[in-house]
C-alpha atoms as a PDB file:
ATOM      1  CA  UNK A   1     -35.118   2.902  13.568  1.00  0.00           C
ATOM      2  CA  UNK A   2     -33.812   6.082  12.715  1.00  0.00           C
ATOM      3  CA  UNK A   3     -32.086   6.027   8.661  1.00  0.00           C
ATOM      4  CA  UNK A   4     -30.204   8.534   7.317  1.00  0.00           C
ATOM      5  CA  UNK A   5     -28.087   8.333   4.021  1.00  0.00           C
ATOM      6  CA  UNK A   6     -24.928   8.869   4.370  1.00  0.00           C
ATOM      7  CA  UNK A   7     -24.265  11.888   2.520  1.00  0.00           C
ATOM      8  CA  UNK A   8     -26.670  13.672   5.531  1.00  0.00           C
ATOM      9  CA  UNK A   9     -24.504  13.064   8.377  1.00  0.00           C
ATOM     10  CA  UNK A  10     -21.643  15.719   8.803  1.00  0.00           C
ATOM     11  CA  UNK A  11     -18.957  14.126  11.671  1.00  0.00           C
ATOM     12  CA  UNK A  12     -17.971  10.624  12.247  1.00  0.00           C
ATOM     13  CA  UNK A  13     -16.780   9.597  15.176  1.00  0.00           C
ATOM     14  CA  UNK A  14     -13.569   6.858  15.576  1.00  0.00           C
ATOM     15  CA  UNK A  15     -13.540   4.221  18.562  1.00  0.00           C
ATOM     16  CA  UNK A  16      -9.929   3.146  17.625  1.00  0.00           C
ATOM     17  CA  UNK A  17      -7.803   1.585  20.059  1.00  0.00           C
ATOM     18  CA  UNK A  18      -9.951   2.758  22.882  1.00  0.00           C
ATOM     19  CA  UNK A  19     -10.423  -0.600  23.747  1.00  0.00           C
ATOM     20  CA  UNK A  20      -6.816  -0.577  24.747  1.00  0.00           C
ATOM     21  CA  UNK A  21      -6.141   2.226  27.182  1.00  0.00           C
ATOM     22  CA  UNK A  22      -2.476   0.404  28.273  1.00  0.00           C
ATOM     23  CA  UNK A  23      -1.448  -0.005  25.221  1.00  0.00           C
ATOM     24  CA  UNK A  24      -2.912   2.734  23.318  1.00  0.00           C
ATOM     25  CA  UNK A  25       0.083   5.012  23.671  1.00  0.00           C
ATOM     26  CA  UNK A  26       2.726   2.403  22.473  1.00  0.00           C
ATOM     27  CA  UNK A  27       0.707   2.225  19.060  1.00  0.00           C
ATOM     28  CA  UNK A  28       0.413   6.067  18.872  1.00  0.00           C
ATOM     29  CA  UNK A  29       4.214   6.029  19.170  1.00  0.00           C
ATOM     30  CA  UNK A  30       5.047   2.483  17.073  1.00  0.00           C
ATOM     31  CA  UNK A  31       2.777   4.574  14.378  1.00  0.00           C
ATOM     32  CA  UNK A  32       4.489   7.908  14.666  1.00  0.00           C
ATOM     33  CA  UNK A  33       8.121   6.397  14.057  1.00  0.00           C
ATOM     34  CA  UNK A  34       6.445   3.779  11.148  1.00  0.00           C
ATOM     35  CA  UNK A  35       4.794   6.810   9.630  1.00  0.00           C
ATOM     36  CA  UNK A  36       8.075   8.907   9.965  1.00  0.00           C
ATOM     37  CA  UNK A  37      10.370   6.331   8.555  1.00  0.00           C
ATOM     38  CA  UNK A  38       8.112   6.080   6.135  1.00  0.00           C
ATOM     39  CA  UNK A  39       7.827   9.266   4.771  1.00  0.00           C
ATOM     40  CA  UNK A  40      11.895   9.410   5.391  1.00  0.00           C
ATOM     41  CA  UNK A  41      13.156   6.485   3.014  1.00  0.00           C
ATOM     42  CA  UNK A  42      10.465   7.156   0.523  1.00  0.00           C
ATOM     43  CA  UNK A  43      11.294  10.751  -0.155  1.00  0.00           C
ATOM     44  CA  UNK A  44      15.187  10.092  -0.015  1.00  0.00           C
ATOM     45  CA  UNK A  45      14.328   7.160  -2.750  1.00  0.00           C
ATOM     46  CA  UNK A  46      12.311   9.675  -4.682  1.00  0.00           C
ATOM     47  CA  UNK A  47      15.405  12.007  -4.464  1.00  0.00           C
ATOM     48  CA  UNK A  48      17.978  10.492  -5.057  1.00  0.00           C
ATOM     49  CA  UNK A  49      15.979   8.637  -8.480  1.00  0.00           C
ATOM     50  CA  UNK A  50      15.345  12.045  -9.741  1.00  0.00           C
ATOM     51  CA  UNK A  51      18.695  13.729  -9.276  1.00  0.00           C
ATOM     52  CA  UNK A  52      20.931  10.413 -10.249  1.00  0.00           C
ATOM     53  CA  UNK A  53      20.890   9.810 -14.099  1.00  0.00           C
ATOM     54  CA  UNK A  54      22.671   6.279 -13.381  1.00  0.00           C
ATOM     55  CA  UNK A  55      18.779   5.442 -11.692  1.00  0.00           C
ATOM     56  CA  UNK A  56      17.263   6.587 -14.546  1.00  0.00           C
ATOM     57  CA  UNK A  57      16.171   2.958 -15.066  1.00  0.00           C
ATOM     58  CA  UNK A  58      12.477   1.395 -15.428  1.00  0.00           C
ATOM     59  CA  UNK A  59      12.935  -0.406 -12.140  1.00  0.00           C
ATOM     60  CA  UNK A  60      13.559   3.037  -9.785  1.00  0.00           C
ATOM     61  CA  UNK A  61      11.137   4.675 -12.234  1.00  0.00           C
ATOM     62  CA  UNK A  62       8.684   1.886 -10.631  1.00  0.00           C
ATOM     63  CA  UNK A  63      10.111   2.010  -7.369  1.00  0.00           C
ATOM     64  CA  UNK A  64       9.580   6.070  -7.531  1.00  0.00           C
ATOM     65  CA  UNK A  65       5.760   4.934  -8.327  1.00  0.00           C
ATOM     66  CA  UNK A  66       5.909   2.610  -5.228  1.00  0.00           C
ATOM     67  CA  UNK A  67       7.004   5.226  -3.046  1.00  0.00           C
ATOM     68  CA  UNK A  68       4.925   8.143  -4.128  1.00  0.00           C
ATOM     69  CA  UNK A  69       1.828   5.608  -3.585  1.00  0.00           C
ATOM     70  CA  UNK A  70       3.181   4.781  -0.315  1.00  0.00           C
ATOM     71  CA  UNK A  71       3.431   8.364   1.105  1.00  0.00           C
ATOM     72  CA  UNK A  72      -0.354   8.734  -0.308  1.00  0.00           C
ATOM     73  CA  UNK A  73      -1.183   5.650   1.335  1.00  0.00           C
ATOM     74  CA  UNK A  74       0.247   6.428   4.897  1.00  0.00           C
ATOM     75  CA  UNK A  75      -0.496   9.790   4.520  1.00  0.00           C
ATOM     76  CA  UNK A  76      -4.348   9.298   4.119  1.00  0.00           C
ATOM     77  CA  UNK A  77      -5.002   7.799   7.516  1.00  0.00           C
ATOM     78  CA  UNK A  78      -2.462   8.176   9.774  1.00  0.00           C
ATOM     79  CA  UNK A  79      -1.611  12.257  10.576  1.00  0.00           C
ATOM     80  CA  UNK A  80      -5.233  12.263  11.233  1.00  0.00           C
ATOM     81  CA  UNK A  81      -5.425   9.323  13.424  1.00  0.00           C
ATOM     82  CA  UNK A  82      -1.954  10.778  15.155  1.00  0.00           C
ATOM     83  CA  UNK A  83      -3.863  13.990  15.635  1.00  0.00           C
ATOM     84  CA  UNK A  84      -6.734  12.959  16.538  1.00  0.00           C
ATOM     85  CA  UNK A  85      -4.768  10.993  19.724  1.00  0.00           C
ATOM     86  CA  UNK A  86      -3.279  13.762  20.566  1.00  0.00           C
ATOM     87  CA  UNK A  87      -6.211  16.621  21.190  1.00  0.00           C
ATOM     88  CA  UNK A  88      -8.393  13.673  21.810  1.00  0.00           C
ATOM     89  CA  UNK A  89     -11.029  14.649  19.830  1.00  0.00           C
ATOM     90  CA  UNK A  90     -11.232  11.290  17.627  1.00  0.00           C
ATOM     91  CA  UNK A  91     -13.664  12.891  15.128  1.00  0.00           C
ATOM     92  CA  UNK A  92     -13.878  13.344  11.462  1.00  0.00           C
ATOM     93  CA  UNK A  93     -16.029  15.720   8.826  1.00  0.00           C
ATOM     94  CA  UNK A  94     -18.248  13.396   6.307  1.00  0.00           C
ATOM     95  CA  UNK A  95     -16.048  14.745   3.253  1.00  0.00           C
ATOM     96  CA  UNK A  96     -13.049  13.812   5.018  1.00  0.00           C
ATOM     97  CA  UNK A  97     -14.152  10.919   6.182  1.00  0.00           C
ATOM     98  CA  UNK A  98     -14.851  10.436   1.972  1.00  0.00           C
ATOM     99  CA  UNK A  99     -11.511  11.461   0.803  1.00  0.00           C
ATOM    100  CA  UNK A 100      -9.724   9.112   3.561  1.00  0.00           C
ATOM    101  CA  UNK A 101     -11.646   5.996   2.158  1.00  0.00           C
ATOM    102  CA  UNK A 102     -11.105   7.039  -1.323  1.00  0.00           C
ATOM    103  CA  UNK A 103      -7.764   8.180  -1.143  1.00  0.00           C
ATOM    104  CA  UNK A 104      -6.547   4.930   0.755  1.00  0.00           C
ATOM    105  CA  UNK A 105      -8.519   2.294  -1.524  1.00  0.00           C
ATOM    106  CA  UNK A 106      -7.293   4.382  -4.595  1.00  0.00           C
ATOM    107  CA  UNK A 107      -3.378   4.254  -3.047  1.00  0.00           C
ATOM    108  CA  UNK A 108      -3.792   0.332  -1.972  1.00  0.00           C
ATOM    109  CA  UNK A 109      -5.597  -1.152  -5.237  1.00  0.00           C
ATOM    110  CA  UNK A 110      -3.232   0.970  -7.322  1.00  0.00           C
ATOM    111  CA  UNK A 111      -0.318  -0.466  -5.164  1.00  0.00           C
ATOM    112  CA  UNK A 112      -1.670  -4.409  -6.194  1.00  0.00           C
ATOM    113  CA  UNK A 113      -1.178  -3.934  -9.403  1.00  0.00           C
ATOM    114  CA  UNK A 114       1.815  -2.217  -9.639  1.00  0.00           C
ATOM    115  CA  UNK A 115       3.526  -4.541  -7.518  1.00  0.00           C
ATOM    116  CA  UNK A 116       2.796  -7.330  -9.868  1.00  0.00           C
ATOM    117  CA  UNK A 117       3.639  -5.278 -13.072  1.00  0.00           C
ATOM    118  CA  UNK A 118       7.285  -4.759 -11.138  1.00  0.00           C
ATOM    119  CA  UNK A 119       7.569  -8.861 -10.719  1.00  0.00           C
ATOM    120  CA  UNK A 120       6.952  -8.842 -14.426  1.00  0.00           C
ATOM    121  CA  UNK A 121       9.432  -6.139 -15.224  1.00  0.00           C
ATOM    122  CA  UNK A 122      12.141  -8.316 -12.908  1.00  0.00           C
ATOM    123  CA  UNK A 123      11.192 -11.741 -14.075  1.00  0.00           C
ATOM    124  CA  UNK A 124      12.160 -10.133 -18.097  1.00  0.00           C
ATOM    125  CA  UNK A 125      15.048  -8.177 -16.348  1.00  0.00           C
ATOM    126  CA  UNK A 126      16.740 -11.950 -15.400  1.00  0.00           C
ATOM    127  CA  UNK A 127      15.098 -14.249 -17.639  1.00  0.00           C
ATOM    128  CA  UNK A 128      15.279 -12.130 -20.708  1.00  0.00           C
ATOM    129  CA  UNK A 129      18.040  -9.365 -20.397  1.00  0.00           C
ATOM    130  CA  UNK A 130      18.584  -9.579 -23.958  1.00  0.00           C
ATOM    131  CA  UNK A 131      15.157  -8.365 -25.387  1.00  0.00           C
ATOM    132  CA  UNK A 132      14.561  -6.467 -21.692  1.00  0.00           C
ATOM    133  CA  UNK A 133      15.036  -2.897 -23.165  1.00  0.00           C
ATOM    134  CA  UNK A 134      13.156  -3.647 -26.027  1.00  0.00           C
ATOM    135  CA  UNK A 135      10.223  -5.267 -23.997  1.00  0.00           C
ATOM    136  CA  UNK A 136      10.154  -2.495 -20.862  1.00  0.00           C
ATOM    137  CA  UNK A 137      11.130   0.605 -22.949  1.00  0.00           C
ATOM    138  CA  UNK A 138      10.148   4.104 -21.645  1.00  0.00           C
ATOM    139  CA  UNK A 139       6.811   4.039 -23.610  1.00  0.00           C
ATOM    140  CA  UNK A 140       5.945   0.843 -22.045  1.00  0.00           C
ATOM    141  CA  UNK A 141       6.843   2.052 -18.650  1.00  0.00           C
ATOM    142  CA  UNK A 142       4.861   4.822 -18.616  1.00  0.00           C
ATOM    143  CA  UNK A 143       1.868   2.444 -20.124  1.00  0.00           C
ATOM    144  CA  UNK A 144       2.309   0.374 -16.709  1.00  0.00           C
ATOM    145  CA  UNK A 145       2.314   2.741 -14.794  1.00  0.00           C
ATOM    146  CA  UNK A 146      -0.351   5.142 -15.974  1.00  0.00           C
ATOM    147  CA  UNK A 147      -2.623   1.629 -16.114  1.00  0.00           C
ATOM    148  CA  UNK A 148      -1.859   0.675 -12.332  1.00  0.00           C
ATOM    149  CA  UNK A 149      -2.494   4.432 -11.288  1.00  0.00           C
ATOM    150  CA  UNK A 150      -6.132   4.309 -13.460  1.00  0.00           C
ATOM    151  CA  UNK A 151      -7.022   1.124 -12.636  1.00  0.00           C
ATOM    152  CA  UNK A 152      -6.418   2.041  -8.987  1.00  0.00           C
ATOM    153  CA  UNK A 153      -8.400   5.125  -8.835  1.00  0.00           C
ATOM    154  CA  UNK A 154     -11.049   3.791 -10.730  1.00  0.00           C
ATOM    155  CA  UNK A 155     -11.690   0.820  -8.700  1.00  0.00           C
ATOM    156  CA  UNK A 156     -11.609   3.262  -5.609  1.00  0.00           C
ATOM    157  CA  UNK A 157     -14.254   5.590  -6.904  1.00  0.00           C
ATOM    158  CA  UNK A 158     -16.843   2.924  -7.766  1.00  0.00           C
ATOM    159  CA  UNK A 159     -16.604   1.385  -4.536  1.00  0.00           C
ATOM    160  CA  UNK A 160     -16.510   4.807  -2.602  1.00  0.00           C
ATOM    161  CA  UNK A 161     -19.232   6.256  -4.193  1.00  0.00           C
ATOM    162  CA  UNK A 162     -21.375   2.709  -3.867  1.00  0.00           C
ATOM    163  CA  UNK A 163     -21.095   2.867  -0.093  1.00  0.00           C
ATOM    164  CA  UNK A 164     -21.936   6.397  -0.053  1.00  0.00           C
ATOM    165  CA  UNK A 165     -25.522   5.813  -1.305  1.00  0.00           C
ATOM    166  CA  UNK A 166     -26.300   3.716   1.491  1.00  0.00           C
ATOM    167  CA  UNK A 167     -28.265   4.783   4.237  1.00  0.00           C
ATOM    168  CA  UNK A 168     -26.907   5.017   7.715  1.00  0.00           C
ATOM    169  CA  UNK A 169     -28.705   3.705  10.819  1.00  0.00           C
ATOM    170  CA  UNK A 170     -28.344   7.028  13.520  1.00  0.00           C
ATOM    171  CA  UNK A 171     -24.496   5.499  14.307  1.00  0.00           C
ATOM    172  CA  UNK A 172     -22.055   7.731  13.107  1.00  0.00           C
ATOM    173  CA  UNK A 173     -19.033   6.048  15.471  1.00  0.00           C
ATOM    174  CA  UNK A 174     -17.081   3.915  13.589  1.00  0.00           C
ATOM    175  CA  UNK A 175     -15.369   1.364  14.980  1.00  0.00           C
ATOM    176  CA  UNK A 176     -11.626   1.374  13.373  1.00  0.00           C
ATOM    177  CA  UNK A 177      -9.064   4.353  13.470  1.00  0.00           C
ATOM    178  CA  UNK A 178      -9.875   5.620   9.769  1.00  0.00           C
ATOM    179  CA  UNK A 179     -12.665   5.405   7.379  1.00  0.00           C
ATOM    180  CA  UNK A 180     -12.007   1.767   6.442  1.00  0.00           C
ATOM    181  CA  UNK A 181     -14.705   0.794   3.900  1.00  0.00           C
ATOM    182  CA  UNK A 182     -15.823  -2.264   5.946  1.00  0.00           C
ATOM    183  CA  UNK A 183     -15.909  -0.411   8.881  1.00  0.00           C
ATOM    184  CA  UNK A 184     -18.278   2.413   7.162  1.00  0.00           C
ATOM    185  CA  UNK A 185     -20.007  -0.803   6.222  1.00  0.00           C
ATOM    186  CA  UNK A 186     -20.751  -1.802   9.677  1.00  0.00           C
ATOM    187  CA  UNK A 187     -22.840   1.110   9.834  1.00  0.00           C
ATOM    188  CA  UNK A 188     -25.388   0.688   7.401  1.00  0.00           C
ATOM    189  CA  UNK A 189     -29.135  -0.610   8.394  1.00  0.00           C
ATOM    190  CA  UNK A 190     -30.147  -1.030   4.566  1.00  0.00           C
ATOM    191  CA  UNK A 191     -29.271  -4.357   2.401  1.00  0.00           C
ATOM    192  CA  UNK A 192     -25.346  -4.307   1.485  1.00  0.00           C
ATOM    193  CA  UNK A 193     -25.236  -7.312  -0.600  1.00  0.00           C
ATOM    194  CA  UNK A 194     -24.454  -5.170  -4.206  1.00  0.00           C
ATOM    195  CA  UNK A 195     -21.906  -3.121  -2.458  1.00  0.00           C
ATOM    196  CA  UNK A 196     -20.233  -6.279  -1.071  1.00  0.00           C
ATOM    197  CA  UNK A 197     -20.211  -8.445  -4.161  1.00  0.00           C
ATOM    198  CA  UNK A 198     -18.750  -5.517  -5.761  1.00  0.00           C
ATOM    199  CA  UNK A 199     -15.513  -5.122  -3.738  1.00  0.00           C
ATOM    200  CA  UNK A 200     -15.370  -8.815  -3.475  1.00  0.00           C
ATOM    201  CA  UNK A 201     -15.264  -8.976  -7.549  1.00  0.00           C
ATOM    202  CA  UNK A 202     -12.273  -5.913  -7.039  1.00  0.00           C
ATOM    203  CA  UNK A 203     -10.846  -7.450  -4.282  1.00  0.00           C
ATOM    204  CA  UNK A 204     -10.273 -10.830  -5.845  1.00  0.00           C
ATOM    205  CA  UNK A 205      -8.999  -8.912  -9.224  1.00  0.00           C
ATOM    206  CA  UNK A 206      -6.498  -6.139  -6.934  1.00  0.00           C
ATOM    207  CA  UNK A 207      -5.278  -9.249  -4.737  1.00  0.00           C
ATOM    208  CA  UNK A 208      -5.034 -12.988  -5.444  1.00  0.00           C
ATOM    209  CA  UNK A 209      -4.799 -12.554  -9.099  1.00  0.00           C
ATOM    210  CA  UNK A 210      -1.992  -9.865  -9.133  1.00  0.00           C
ATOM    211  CA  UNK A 211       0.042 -12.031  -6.451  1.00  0.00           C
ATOM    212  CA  UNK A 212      -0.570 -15.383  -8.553  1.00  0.00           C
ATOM    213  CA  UNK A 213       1.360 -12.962 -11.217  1.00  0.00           C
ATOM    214  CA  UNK A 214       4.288 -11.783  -8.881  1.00  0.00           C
ATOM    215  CA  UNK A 215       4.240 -15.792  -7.525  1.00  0.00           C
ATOM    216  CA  UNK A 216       4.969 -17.065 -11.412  1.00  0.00           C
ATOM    217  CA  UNK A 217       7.047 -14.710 -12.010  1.00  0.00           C
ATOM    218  CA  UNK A 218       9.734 -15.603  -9.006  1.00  0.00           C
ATOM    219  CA  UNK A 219       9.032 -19.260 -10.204  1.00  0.00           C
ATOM    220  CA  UNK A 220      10.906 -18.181 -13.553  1.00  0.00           C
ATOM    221  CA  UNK A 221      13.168 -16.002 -11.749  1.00  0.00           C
ATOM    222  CA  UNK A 222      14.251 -18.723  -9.603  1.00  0.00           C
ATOM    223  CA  UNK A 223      14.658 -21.358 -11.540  1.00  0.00           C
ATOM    224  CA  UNK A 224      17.030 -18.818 -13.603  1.00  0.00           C
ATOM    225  CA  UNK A 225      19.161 -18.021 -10.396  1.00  0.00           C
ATOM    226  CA  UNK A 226      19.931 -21.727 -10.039  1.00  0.00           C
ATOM    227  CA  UNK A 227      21.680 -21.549 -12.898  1.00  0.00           C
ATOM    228  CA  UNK A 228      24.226 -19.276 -11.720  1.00  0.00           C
ATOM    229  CA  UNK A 229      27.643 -20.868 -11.350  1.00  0.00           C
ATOM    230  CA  UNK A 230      29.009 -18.742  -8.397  1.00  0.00           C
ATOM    231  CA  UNK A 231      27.388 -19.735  -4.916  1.00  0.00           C
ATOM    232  CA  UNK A 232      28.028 -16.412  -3.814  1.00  0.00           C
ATOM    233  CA  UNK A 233      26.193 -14.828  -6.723  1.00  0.00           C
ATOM    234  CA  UNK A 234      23.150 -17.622  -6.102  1.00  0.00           C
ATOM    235  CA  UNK A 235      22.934 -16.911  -2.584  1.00  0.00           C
ATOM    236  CA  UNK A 236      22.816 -12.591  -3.038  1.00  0.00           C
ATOM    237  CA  UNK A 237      19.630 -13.537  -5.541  1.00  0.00           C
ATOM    238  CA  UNK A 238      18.052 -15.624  -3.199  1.00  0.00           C
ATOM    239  CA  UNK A 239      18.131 -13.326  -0.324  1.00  0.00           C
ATOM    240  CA  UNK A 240      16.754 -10.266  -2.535  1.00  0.00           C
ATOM    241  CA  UNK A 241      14.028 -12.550  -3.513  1.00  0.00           C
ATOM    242  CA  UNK A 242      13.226 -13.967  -0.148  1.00  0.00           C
ATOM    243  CA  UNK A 243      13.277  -9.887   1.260  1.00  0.00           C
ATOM    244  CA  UNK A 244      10.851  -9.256  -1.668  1.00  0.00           C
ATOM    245  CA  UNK A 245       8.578 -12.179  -1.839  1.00  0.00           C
ATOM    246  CA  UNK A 246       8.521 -11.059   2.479  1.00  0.00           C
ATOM    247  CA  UNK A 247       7.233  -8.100   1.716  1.00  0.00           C
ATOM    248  CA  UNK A 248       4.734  -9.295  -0.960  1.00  0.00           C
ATOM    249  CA  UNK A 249       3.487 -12.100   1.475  1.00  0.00           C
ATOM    250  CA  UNK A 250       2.717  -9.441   4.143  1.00  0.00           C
ATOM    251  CA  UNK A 251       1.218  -6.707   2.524  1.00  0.00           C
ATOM    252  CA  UNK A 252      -1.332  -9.411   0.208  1.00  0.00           C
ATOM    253  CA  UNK A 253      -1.672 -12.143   2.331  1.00  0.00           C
ATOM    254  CA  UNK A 254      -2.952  -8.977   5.109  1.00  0.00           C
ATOM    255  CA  UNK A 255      -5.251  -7.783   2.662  1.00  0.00           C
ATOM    256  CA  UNK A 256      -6.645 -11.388   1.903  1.00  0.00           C
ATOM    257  CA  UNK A 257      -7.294 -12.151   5.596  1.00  0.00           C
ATOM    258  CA  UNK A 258      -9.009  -8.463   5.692  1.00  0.00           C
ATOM    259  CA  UNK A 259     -11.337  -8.743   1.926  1.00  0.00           C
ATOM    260  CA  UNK A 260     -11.528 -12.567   1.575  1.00  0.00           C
ATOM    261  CA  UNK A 261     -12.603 -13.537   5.055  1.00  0.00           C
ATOM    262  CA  UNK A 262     -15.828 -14.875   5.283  1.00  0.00           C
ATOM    263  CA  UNK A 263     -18.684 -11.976   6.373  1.00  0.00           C
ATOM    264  CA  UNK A 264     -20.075 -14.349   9.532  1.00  0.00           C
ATOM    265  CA  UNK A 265     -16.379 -13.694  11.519  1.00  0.00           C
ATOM    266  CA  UNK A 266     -16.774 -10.706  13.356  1.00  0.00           C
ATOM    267  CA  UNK A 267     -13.136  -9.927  13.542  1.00  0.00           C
ATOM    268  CA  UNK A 268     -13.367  -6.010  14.130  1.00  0.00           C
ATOM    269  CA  UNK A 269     -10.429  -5.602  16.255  1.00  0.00           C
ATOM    270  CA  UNK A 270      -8.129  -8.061  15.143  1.00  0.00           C
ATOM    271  CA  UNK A 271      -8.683  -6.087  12.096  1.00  0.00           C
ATOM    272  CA  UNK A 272      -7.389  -2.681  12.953  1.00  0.00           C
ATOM    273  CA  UNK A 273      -3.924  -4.260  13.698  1.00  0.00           C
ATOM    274  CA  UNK A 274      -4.527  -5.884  10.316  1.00  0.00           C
ATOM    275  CA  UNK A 275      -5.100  -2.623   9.015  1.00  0.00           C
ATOM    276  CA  UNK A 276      -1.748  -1.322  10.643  1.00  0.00           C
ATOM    277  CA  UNK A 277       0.069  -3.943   9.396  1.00  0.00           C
ATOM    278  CA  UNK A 278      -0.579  -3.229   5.607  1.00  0.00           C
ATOM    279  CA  UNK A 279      -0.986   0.091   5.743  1.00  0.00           C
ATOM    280  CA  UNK A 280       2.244   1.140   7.685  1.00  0.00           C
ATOM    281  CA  UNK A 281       4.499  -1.298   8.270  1.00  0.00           C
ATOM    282  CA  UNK A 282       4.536  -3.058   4.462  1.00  0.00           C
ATOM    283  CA  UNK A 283       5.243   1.104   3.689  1.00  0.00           C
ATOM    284  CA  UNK A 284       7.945   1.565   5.897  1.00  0.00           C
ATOM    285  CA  UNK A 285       9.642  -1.950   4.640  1.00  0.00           C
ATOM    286  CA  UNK A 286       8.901  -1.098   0.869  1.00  0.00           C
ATOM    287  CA  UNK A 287      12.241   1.593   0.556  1.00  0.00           C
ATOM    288  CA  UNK A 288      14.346  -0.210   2.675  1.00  0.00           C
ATOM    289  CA  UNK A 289      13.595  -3.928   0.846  1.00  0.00           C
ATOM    290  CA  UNK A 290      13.507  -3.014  -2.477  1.00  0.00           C
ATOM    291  CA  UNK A 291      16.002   0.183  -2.214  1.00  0.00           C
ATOM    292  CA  UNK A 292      18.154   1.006  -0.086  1.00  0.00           C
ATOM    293  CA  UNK A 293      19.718  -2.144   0.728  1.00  0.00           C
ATOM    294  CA  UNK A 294      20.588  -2.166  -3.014  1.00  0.00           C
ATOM    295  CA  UNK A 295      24.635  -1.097  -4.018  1.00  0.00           C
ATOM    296  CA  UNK A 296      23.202   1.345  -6.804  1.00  0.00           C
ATOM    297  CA  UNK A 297      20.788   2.976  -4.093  1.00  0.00           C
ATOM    298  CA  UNK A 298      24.202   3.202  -1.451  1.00  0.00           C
ATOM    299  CA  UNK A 299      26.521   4.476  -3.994  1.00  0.00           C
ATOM    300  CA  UNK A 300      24.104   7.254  -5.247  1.00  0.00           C
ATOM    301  CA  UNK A 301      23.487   8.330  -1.878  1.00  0.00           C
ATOM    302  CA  UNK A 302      27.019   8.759  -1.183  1.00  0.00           C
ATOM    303  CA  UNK A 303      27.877  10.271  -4.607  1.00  0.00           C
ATOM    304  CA  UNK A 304      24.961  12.825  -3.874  1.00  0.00           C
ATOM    305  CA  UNK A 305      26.535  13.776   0.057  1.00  0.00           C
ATOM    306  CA  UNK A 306      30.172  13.582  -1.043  1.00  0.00           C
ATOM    307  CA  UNK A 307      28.521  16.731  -3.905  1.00  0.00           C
ATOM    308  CA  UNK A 308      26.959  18.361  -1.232  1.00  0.00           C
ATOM    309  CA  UNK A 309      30.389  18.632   1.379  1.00  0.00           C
ATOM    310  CA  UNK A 310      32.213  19.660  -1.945  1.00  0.00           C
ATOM    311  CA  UNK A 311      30.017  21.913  -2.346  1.00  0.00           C
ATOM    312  CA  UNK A 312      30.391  23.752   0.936  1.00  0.00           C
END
C-alpha cells in the first residue's frame, strides 16, 4: 500500500455532511446563524468590557478571555466549512488543514482550563468576598489567564505536530467537516498508539480533571447560596448556576463522549454533530449565559447606546 507522510500531501479533501444531502442545507444554515450569533454577542461582550470602567472586574476580564477564545474557536473551522458548501469545492491546503487542527485544539484545551480557573474565581467571589480582592488581584488574573492561554497552546502543538509525523496511507479525504485530529487520525496506515496515549494523557488533564474543579467549586458555592435568607435572592443564584453548570455539562461532557470513548466504537458521524455541538453551539451560549443575561452587562449596554444617541 501506497505511504506517504503527511507533510507530502498538499490538499485534503472533506466528506462532511455529504452523507446527508436533505439535510445538508439546514446545517449549512443552523451553522451560519450559530457562527453569526456567535461572533455577534462575543464582540459586543468584548466591547462593552473594554469601554465600561464599572466591568473592569476579574470576572469580565475572564469572560473577555472566554470570548476572544470563542471567536478563535468558531472561527477556525467554520467560514471554511461555510465556504467550502457554498462553491462546493470541499477541499483544503495541507498547511491549512495544519493551522485548523492547531488553532482549534489550541482554542478548545485553552478554553478547559480557563473555564475551571473562572469556577474558582466565582466559588472565592461568594464563599470568600472578604479576602476575594486580595486572592484574584490583577497580578493574579493575568497569571490565570496567561497559564490557561500557554497551557492551551502548548498542549495543541505537541499533539499537532505528533500527528503530523505520521505517515498517510494514499487517502487524503477526511471524513469530518474540518481537520479534527481523530479524523486526520483515521487516515494513517502506520502504528498510532504514541500519538493516542498522548492526547488521551491531555485529554484526561484538559477535561475530567478541570470539570471535577468547576463541579467542587459549585458544591461550595451552593451550599453558600442556601444560606441566603431571601427566597428570591436563593432562587436568582440557583438559576445562574443551573444556566452555567448547563453550559459546562454540554461543552465537557461533548468533549468526553468525543476523547474518552473507547477506540473499538466507530462513531464517525455521530461525531461530527458532536463536533458541532461543542464547537458552535456551547460558543454561541457562552455570551448570552454568562453575560448578557447579567444586570451589569444590560445596564452597560444601555449606558453605552443612550452615549451614542446623545451623541448625535
Amino acid at each position: 500500500m501506497f505511504q506517504a507522510n503527511l507533510t507530502s500531501v498538499t490538499m485534503f479533501s472533506f466528506l462532511g455532511f455529504s452523507h446527508y444531502p436533505k439535510v445538508e442545507i439546514i446545517i449549512f444554515v443552523l451553522c451560519l446563524l450559530m457562527y453569526l450569533i456567535t461572533l455577534l454577542g462575543n464582540m459586543i461582550l468584548i466591547s462593552i468590557t473594554i469601554l465600561d470602567s464599572h466591568l473592569h472586574t476579574p470576572m469580565y476580564f475572564f469572560l473577555s478571555n472566554l470570548s476572544c477564545l470563542d471567536i478563535w474557536y468558531t472561527s477556525s473551522a467554520f467560514p471554511p466549512m461555510l465556504i467550502n458548501f457554498v462553491s462546493g469545492e470541499n477541499t483544503i491546503s495541507f498547511l491549512g488543514c495544519a493551522a485548523q487542527m492547531y488553532f482549534s485544539l489550541a482554542m478548545g484545551s485553552t478554553e478547559c482550563v480557563l473555564l475551571s480557573m473562572m469556577a474558582y474565581d466565582r466559588y472565592v467571589a461568594i464563599c470568600n468576598p472578604l479576602r476575594y480582592p486580595i486572592i484574584i488581584n490583577k497580578r493574579v488574573c493575568v497569571q490565570i489567564a496567561a497559564g490557561s492561554w500557554v497551557t492551551g497552546c502548548f498542549t495543541a502543538l505537541v499533539e499537532t505536530v505528533s500527528v503530523l509525523q505520521l505517515s498517510l496511507c494514499g487517502n487524503s479525504v477526511i471524513n469530518h467537516f474540518a481537520c479534527e485530529i481523530l479524523a486526520i487520525l483515521k487516515l494513517v496506515c502506520v502504528d498510532t498508539s504514541e500519538v493516542q496515549l498522548i492526547i488521551l494523557v491531555f485529554t484526561i488533564l484538559l477535561v475530567p480533571m478541570p470539570m471535577l474543579l468547576i463541579c467542587i467549586s459549585y458544591v461550595f458555592i451552593l451550599s453558600n447560596i442556601l444560606r441566603i435568607s431571601s427566597v428570591d435572592g436563593r432562587s436568582k443564584a440557583f438559576s445562574t448556576c443551573a444556566a452555567h453548570l448547563s453550559v459546562v455539562v454540554l461543552f465537557y461532557g461533548t468533549a468526553l463522549s468525543m476523547y474518552l470513548k473507547p477506540s473499538a466504537i466507530d462513531s464517525k458521524e455521530i461525531d461530527k454533530f458532536i463536533a458541532l455541538v461543542y464547537g458552535a453551539l456551547t460558543p454561541m451560549l457562552n455570551p448570552i449565559i454568562y453575560s448578557l443575561r447579567n444586570k451589569e452587562v444590560k445596564a452597560a449596554v444601555k449606558k453605552l447606546l443612550r452615549r451614542k444617541e446623545f451623541n448625535k
